[in-house]
C-alpha atoms as a PDB file:
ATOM      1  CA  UNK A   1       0.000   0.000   0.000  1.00  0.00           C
ATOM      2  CA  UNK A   2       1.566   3.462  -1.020  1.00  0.00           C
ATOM      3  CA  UNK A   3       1.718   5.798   2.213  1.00  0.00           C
ATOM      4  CA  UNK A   4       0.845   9.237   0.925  1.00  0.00           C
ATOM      5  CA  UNK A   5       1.553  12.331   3.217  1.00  0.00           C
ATOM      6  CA  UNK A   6      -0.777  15.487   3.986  1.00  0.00           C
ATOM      7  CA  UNK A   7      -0.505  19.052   3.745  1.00  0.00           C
ATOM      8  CA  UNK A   8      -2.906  21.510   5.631  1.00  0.00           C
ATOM      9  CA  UNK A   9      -3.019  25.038   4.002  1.00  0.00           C
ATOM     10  CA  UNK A  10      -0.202  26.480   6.089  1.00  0.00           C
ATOM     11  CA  UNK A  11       2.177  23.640   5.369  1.00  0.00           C
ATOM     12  CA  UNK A  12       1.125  24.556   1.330  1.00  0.00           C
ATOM     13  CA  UNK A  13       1.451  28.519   1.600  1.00  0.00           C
ATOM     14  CA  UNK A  14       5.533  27.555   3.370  1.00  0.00           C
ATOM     15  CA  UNK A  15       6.225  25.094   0.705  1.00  0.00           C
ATOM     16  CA  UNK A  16       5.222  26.813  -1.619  1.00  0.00           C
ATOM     17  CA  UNK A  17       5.637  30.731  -1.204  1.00  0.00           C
ATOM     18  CA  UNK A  18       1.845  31.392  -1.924  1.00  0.00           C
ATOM     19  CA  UNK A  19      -0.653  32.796   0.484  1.00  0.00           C
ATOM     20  CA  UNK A  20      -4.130  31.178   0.606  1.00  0.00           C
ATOM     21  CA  UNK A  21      -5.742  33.308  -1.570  1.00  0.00           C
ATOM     22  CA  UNK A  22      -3.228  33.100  -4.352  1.00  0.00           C
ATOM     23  CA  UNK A  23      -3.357  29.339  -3.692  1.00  0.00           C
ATOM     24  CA  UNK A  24      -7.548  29.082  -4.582  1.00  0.00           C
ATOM     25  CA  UNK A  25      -7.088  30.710  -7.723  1.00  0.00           C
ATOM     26  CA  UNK A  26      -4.729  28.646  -9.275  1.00  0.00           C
ATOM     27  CA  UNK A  27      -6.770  25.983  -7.845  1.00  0.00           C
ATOM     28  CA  UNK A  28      -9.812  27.569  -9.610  1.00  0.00           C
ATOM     29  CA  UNK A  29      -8.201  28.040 -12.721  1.00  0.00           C
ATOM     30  CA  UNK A  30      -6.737  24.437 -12.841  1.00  0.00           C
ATOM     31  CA  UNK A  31      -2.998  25.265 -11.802  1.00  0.00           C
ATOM     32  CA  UNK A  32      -3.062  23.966  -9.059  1.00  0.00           C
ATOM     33  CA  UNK A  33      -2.991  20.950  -7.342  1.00  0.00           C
ATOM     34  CA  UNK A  34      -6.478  20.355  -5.656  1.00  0.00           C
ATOM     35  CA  UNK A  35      -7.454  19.939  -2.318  1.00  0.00           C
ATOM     36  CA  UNK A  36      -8.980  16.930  -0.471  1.00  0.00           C
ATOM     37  CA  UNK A  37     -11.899  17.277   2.231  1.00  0.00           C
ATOM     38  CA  UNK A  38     -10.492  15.746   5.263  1.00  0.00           C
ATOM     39  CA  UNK A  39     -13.414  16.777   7.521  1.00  0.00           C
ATOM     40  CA  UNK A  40     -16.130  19.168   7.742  1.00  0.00           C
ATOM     41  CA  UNK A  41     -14.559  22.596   7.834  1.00  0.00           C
ATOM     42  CA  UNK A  42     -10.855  20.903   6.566  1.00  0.00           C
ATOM     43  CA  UNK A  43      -8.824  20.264   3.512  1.00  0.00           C
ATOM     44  CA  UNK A  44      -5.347  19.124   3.134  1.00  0.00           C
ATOM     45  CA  UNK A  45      -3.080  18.763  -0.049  1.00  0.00           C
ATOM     46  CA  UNK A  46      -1.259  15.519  -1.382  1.00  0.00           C
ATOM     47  CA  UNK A  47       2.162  16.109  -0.929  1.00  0.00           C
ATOM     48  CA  UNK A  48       3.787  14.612  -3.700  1.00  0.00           C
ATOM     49  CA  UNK A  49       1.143  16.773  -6.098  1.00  0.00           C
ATOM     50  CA  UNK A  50       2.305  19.855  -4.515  1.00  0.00           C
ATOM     51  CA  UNK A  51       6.158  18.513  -4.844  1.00  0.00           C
ATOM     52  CA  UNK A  52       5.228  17.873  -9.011  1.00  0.00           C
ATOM     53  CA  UNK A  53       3.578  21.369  -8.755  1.00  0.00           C
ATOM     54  CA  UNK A  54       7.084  23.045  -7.714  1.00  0.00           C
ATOM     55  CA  UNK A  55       9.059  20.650  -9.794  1.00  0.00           C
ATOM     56  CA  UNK A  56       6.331  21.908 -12.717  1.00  0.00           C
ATOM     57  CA  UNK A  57       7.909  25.292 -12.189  1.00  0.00           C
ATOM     58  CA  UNK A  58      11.162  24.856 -12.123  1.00  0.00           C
ATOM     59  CA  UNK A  59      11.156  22.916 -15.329  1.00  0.00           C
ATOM     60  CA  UNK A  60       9.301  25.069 -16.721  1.00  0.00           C
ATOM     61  CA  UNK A  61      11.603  27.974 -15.440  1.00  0.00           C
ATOM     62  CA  UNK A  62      15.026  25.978 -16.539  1.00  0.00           C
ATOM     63  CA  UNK A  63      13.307  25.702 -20.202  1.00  0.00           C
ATOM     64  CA  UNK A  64      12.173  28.975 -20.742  1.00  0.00           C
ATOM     65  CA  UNK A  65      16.524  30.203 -20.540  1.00  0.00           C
ATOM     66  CA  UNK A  66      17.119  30.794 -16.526  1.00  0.00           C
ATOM     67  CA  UNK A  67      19.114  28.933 -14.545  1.00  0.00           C
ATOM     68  CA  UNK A  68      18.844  28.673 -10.997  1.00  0.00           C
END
């Protein structure tokens, strides 16, 4: 059985730089990663899709001419 870790929001906005409201529009425009109802009034992120999010970026980053 694969073990998958969770992310609540905060974890999300330190990983990735983004505060909350920056994160629900990507999410509403399909950007990025969804979230998972963990509860009534919770929701938590996969944390391998929000690694291939920020791996995403830095491809996409490295192909586009800057180094890091």
């Amino acid at each position: 059985m694969t073990s998958h870790q969770l992310l609540r929001l905060k974890q999300v906005e330190l990983k990735t730089g983004l505060k909350r409201s920056q994160i629900y529009l990507y999410m509403k425009d399909g950007t990025f990663p969804s979230s998972i109802k963990i509860g009534p009034a919770s929701v938590a992120w996969l944390e391998s899709e929000i690694d291939d999010w920020i791996n995403l970026k830095l491809a996409n980053r490295l192909t586009h001419g800057r180094e890091i």
